[in-house]
N, C-alpha and C. Protein backbone atom coordinates (compact mmCIF):
# COMPACT_ATOMS: atom_id res chain seq x y z
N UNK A 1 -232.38 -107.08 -3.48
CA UNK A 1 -232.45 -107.03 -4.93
C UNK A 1 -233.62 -107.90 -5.39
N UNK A 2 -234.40 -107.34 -6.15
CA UNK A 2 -235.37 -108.58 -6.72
C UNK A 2 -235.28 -109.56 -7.44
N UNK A 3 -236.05 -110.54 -7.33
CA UNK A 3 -235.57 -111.74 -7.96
C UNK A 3 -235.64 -111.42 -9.09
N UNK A 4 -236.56 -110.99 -10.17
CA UNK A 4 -235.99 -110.72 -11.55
C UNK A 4 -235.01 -110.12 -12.33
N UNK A 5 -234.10 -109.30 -10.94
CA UNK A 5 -233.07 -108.53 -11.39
C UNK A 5 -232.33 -109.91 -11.42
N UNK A 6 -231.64 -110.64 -9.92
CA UNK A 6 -231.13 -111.44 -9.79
C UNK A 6 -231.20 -112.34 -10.72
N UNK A 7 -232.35 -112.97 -11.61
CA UNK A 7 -233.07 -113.82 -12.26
C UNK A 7 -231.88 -113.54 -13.81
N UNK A 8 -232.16 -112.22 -13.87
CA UNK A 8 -231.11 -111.26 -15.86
C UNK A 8 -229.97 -111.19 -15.19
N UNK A 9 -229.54 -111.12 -14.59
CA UNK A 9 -227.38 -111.06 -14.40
C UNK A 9 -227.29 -112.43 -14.22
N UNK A 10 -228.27 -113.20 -13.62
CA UNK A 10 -227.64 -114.93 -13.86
C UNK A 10 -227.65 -115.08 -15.29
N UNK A 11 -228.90 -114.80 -16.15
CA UNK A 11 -229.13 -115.07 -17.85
C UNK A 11 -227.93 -114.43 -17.86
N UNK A 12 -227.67 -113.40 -17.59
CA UNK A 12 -226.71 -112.37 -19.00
C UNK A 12 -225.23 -113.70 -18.42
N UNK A 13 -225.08 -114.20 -17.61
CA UNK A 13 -223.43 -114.76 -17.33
C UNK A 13 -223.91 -116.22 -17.95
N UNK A 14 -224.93 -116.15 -18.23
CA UNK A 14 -225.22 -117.99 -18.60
C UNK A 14 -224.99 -118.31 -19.64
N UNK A 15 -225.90 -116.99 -20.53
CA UNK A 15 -225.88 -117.09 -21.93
C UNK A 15 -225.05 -116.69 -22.53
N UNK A 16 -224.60 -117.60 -24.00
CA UNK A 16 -223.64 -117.32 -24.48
C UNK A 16 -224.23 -116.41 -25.90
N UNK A 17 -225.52 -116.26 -26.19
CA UNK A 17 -226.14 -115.45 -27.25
C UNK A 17 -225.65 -114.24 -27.01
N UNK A 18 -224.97 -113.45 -27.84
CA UNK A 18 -224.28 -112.25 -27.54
C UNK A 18 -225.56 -111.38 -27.47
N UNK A 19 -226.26 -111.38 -28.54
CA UNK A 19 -227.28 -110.09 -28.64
C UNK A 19 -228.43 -110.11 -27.24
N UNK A 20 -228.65 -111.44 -27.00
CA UNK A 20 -229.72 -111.70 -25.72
C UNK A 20 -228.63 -111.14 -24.54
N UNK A 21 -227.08 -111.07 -24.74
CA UNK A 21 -226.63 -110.52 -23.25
C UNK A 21 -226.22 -108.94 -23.54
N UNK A 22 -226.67 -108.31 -24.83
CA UNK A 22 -226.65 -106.85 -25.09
C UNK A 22 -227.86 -106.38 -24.74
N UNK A 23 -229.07 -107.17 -24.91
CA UNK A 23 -230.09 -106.32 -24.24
C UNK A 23 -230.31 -106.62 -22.68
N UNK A 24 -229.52 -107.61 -21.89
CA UNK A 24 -229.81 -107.66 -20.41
C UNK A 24 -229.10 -106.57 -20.28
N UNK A 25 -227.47 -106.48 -20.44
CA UNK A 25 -226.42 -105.74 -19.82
C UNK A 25 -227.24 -104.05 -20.46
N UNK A 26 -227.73 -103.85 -21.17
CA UNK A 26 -228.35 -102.35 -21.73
C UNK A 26 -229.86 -102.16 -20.87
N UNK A 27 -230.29 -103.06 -20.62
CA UNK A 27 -231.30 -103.13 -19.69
C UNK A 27 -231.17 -102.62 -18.22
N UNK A 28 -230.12 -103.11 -17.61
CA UNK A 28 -229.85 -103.54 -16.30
C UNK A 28 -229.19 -101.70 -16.26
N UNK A 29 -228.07 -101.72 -17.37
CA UNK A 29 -226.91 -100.35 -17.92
C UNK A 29 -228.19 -99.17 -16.95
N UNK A 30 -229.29 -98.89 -17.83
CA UNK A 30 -230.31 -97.69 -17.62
C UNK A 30 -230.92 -97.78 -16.56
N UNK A 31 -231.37 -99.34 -15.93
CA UNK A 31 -232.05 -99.17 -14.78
C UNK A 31 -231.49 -99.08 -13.23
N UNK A 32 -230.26 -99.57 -13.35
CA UNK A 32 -229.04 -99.20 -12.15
C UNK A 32 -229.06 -100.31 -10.91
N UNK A 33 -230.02 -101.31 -11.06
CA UNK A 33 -230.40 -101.70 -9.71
C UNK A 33 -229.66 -101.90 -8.51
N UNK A 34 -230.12 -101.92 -7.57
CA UNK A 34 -229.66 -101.52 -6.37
C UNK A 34 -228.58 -102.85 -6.08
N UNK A 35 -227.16 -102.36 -6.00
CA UNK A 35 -226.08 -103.30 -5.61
C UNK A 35 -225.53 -104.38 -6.62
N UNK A 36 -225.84 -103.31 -8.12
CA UNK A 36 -225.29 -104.21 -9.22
C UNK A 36 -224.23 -104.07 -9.59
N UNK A 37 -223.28 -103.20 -8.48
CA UNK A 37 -221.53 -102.69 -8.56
C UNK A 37 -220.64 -103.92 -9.55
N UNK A 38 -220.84 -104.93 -8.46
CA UNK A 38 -220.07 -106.29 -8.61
C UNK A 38 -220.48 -107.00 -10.23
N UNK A 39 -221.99 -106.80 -10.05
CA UNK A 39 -222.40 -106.93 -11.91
C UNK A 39 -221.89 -106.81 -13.10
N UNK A 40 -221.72 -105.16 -12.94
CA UNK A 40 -221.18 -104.87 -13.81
C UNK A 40 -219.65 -104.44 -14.05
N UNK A 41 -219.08 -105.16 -12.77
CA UNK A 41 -217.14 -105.22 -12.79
C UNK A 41 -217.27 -106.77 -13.74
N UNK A 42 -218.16 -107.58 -13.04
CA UNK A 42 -217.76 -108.92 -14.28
C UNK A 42 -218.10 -108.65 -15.09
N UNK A 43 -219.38 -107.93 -16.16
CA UNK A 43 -219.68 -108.08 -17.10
C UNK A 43 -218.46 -107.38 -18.09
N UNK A 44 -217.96 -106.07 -17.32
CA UNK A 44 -216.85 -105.86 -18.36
C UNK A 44 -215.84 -106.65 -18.66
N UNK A 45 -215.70 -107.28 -17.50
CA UNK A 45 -214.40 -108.74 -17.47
C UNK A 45 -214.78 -109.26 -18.75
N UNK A 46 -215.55 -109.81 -18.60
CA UNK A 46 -216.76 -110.99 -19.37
C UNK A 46 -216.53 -110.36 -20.93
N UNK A 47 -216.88 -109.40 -21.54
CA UNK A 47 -217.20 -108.76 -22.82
C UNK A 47 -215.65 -108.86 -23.34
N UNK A 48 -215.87 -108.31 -25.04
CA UNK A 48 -214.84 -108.89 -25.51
C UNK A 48 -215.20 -107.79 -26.69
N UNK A 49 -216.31 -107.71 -26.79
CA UNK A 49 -217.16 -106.38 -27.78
C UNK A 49 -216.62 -104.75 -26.79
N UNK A 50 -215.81 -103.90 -27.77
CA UNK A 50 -215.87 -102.98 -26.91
C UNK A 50 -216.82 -102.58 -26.47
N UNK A 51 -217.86 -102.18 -27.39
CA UNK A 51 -219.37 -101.57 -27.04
C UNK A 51 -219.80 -101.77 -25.65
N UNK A 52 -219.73 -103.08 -25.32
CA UNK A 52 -220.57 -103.91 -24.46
C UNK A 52 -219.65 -104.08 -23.37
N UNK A 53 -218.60 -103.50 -23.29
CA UNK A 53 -217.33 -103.29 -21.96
C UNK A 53 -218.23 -101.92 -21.94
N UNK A 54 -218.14 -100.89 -22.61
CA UNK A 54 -218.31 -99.69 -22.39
C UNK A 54 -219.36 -99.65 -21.90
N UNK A 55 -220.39 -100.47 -21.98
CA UNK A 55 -222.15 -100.38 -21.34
C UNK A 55 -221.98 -100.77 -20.08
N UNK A 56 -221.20 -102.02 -20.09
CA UNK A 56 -220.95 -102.16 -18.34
C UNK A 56 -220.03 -101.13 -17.83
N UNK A 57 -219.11 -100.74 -18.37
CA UNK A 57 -218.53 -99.47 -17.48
C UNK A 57 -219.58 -98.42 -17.52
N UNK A 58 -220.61 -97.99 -18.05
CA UNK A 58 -221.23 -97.18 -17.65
C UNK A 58 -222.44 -97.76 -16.26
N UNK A 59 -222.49 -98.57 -16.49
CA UNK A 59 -223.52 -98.81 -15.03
C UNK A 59 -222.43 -99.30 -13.91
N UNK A 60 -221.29 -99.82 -14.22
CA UNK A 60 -220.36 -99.68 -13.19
C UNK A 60 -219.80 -98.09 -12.74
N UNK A 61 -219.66 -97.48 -13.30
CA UNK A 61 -219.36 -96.20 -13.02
C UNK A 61 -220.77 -95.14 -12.33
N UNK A 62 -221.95 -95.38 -12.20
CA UNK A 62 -222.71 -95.29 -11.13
C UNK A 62 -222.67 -95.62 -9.91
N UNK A 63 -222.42 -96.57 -9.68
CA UNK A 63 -221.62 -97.12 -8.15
C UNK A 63 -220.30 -96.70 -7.78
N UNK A 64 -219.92 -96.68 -9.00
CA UNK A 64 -218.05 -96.44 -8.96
C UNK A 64 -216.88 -94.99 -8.42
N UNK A 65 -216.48 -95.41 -7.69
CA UNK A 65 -215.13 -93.80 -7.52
C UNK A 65 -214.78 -93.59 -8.74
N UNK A 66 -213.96 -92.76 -9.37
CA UNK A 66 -213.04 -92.27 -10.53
C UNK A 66 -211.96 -93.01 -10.13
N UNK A 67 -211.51 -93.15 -9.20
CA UNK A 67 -210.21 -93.97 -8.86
C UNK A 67 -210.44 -95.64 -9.10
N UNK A 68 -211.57 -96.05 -9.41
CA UNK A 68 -211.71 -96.93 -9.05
C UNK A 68 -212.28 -97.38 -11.36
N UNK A 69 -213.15 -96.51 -11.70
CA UNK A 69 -213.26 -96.65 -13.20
C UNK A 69 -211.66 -96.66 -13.73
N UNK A 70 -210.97 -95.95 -12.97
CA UNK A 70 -209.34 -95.14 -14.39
C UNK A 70 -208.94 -96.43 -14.73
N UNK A 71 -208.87 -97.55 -13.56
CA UNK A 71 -207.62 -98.67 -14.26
C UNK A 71 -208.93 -99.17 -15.37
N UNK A 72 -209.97 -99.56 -15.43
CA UNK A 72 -210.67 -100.25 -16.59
C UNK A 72 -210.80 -99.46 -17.45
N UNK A 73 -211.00 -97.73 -17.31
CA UNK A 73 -210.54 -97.62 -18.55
C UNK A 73 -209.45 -97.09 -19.10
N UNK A 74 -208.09 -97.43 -18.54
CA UNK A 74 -206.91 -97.67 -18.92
C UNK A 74 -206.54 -99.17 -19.60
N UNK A 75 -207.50 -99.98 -19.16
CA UNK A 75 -207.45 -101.46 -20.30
C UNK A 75 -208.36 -101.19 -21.31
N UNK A 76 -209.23 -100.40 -21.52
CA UNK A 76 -209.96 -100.55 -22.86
C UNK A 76 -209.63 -99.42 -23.31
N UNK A 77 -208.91 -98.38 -23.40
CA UNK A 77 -207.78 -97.34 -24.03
C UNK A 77 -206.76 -98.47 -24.97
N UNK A 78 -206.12 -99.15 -23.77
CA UNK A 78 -204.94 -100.62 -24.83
C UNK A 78 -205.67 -101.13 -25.95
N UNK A 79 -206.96 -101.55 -25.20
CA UNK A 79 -207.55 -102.43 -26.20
C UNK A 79 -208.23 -101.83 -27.28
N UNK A 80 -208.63 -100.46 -27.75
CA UNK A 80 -209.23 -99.40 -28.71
C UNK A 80 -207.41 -99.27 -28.76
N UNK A 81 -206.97 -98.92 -29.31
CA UNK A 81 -205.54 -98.72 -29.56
C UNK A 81 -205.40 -99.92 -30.32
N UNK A 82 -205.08 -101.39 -29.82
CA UNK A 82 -204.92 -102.50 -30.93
C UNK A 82 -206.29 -102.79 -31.75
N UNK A 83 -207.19 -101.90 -31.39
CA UNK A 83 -208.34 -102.74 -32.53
C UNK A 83 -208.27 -102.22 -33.92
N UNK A 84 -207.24 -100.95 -34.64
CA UNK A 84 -207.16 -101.18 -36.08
C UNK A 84 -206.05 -102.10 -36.38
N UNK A 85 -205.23 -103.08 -35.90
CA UNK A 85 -204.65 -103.86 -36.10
C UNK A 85 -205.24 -104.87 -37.28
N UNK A 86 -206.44 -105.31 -36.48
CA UNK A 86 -207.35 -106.65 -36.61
C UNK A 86 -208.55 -106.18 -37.03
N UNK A 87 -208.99 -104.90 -36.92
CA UNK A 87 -209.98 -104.25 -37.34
C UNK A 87 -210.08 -102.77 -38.08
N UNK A 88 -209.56 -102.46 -38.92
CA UNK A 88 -209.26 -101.42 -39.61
C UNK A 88 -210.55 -100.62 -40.13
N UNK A 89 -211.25 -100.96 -40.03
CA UNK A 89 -213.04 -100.64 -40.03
C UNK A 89 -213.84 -100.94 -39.43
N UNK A 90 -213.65 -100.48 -38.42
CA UNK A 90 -214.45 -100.87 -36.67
C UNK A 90 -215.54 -100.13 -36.62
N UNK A 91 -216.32 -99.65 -37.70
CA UNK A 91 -217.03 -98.66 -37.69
C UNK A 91 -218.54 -99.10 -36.37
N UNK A 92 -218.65 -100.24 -36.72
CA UNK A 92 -219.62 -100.91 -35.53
C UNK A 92 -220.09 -100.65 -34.27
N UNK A 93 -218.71 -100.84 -33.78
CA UNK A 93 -218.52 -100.79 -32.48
C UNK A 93 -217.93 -99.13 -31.99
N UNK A 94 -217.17 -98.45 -33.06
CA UNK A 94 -216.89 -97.22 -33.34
C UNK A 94 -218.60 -96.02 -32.88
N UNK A 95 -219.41 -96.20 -34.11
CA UNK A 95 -220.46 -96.18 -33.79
C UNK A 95 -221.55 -96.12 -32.60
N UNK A 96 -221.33 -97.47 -32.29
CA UNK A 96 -221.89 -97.22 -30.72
C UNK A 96 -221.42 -96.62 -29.80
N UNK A 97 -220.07 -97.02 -29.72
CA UNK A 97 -219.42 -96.08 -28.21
C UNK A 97 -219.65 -94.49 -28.69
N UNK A 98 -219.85 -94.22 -30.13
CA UNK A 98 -219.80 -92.57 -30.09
C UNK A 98 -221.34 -91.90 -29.93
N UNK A 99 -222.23 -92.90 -30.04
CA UNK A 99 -223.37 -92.24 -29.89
C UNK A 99 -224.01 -91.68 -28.27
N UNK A 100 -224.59 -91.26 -28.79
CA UNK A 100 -225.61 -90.48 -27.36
C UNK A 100 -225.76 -91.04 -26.17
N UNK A 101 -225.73 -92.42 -25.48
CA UNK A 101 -225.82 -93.12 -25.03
C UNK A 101 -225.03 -93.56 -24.05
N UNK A 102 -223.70 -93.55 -24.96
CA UNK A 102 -222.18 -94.00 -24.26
C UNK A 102 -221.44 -92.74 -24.07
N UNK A 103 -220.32 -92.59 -25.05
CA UNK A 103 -219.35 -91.69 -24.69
C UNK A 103 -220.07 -90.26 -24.44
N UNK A 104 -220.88 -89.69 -25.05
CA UNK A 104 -221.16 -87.91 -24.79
C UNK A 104 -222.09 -88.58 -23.47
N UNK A 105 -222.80 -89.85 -22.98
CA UNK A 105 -223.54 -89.42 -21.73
C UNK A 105 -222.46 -89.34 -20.64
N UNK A 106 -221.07 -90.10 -20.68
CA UNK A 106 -219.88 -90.52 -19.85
C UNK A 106 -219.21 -89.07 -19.79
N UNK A 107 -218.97 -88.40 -20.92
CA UNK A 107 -218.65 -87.56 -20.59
C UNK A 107 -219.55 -86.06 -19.84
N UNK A 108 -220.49 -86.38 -20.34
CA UNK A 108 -221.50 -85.05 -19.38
C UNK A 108 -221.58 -85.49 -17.98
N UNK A 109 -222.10 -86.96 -17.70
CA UNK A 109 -222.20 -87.17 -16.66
C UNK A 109 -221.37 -87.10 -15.82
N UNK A 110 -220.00 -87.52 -16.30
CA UNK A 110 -218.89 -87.36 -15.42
C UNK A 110 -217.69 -86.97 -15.35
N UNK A 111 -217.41 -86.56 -16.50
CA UNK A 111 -216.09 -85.73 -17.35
C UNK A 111 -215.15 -86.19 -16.54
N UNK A 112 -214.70 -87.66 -16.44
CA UNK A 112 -213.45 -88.08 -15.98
C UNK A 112 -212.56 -87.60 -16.73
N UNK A 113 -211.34 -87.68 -16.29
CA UNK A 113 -210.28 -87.41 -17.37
C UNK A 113 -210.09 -88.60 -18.23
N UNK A 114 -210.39 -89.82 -17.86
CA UNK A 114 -210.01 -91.10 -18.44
C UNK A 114 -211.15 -91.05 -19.62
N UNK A 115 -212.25 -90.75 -19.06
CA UNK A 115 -213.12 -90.88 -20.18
C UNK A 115 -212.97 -89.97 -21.61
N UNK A 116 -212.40 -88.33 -21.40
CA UNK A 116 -211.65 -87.68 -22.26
C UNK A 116 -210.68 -88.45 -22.98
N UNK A 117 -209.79 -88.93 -22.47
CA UNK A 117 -208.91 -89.82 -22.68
C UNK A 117 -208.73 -90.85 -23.92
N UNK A 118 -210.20 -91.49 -23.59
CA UNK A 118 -210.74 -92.55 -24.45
C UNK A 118 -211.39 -91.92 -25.10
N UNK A 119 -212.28 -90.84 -24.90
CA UNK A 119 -212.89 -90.26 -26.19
C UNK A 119 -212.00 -90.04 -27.49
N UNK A 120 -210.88 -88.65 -26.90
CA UNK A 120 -210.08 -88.67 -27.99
C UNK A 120 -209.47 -89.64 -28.78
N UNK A 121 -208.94 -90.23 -28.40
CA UNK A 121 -208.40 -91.77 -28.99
C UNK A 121 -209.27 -92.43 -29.97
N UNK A 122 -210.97 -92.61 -29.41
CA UNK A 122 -212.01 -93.08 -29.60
C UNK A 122 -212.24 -92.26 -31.47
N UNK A 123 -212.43 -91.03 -31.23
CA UNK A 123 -212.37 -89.91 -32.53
C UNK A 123 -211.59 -89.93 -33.38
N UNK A 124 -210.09 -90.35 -32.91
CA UNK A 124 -209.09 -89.81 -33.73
C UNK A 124 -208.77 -91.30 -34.64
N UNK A 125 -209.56 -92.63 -33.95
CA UNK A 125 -209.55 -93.35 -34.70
C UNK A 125 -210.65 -93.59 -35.86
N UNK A 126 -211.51 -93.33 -35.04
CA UNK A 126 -213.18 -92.95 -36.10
C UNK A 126 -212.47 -91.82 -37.39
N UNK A 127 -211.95 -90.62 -37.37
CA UNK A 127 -211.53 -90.22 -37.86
C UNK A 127 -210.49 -90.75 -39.09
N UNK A 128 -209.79 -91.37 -38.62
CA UNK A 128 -208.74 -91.82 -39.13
C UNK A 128 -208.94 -92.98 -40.46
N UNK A 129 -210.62 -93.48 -40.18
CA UNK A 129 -211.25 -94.05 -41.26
C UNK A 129 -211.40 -93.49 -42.52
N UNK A 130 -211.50 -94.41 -43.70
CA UNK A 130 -212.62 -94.19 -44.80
C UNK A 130 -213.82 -93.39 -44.45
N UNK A 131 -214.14 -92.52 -45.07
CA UNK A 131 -215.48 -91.72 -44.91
C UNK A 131 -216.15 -92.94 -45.33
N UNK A 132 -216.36 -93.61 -46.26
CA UNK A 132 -217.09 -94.79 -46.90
C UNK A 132 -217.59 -95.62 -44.87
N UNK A 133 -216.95 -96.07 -43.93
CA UNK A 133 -217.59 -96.03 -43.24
C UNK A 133 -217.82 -95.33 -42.07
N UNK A 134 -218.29 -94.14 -42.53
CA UNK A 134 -218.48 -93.20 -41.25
C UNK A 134 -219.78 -92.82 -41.48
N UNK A 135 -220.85 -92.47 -40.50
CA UNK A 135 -222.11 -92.03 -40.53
C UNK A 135 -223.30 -93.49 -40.94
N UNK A 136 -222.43 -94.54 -40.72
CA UNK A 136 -224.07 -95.37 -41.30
C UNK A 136 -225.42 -95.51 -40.14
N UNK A 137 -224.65 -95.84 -39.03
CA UNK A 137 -225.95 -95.87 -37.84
C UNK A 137 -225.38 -94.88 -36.48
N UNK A 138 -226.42 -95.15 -35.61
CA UNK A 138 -225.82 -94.50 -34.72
C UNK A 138 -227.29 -95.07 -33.36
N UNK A 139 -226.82 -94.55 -32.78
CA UNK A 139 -228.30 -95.10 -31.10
C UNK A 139 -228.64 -93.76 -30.72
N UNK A 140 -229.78 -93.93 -30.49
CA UNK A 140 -230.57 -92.51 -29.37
C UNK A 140 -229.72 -92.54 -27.64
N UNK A 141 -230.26 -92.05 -27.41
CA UNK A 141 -229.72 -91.91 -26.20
C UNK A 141 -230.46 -93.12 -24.97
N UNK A 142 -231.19 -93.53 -25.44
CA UNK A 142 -231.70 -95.22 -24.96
C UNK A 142 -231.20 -96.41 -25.20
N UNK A 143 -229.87 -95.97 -26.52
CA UNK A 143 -229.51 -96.68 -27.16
C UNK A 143 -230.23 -97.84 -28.31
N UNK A 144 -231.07 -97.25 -28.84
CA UNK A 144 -231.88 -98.00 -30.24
C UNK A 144 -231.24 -97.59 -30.88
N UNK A 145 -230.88 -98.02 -31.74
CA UNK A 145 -230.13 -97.64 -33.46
C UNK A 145 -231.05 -97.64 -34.19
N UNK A 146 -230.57 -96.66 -35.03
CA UNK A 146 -231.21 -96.03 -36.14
C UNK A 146 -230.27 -95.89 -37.47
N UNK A 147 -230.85 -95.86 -38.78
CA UNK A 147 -229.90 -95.62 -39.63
C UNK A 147 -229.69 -94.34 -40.10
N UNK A 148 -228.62 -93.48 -40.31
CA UNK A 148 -228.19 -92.21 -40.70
C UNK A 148 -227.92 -92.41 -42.25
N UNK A 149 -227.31 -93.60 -43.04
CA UNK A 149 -227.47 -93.45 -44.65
C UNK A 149 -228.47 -94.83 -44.88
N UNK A 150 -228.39 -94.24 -45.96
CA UNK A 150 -229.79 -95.53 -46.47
C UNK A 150 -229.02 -96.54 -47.15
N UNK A 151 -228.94 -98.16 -46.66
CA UNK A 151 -228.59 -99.45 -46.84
C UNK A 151 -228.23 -99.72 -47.95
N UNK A 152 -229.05 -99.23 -48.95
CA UNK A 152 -228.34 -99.36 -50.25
C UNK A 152 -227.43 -98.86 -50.61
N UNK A 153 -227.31 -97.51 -50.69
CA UNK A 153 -226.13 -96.79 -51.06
C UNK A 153 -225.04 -97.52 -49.82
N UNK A 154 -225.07 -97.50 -48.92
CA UNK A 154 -223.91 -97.89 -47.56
C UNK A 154 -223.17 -99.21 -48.58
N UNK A 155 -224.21 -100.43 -48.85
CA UNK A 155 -224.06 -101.42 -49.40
C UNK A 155 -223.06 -101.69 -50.27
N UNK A 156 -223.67 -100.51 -51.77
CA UNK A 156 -222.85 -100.07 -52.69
C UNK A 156 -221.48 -99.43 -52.62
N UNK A 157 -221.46 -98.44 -51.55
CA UNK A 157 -220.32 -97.57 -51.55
C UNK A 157 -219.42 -98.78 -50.83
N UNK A 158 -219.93 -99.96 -50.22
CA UNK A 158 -218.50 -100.50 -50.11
C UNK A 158 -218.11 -101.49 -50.74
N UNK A 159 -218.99 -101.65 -51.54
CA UNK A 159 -218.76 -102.85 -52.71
C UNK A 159 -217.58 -102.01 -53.40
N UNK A 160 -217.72 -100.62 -53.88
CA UNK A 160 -217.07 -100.10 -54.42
C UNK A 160 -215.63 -99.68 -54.21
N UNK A 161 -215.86 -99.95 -52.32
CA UNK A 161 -214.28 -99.69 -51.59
C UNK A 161 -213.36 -100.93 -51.88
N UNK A 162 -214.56 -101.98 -51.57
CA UNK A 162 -212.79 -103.24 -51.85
C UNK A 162 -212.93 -103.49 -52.86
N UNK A 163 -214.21 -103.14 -54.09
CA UNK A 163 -213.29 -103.15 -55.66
C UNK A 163 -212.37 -103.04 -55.71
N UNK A 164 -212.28 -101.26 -55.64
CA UNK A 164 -210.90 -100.71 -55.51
C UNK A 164 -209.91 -100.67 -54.99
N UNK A 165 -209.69 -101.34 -53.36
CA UNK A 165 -208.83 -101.59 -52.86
C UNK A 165 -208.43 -102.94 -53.47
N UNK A 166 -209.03 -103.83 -54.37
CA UNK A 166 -208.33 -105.15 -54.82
C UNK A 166 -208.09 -104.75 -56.01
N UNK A 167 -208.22 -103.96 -57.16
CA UNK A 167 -207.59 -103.43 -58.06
C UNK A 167 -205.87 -102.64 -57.53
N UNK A 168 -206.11 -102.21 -56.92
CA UNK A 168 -205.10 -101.78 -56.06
C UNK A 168 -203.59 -102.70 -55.96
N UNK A 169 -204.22 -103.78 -55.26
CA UNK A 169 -203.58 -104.99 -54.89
C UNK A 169 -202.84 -105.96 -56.19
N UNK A 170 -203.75 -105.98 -57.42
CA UNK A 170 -203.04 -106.65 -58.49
C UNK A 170 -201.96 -105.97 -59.23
């Protein structure tokens, strides 16, 4: 393995800057390097962001059996399941796992059943939202984000949601 690979999976476990360990683990995700199995079993350990479980299960699942992805993603099925608990507008992280990148490359590439699995679940909670946040960004299939509505209006339309949901409330 080269030392600069070796050099970014020490950064990505060192650092505690979330966004500096979204672009190692998305870095490392596309380029696959040779014998980064073990990499990316901790990095999903490690994450706490679904997004960023799901990026390491995708470069873990290059190395990986199907028998060997189902139990991790049978823990992040639990864990997308309790996130409208605590997060009832997950549109964020919603977002990413649905773009081009993650779930439709997981599923072309490898149409596990687990990954079906989590898709649906994945939809039916995206679904299950406010339109108010559905469609604001989304990633290419390199995963860059881009915006799909324009900031202002996004801004506005939710100023306008918890108006109304705190009119609601009195």
């Amino acid at each position: 393995m080269a030392d600069s690979v070796k050099e970014k999976m020490e950064l990505y476990f060192q650092t505690k800057d979330v966004p500096k360990r979204n672009l190692i683990l998305k870095e490392l995700m596309f380029s696959c390097p040779q014998n980064a199995k073990e990499f990316f079993f901790r990095a999903f350990k490690k994450e706490r962001y679904l997004d960023m479980k799901l990026m390491a299960l995708r470069g873990y699942a290059f190395y990986a059996a199907e028998e060997e992805v189902n139990p991790l993603m049978s823990k992040m099925l639990v864990l997308l399941k309790k996130r409208p608990e605590h997060t009832p507008y997950n549109y964020q992280e919603y977002e990413i796992m649905r773009s081009k990148f993650l779930m439709p490359y997981l599923l072309e590439k490898y149409n596990y059943n687990c990954f079906r699995e989590f898709n649906e679940q994945l939809e039916k909670q995206y679904n299950d939202m406010p339109e108010v946040f559905k469609n604001i960004f989304s990633c290419d299939e390199f995963g860059n984000s881009y915006t799909v509505r324009d900031p202002s209006e996004v801004t506005s339309s939710f100023k306008k949601f918890f108006d109304e949901r705190r009119k609601q409330q009195l």
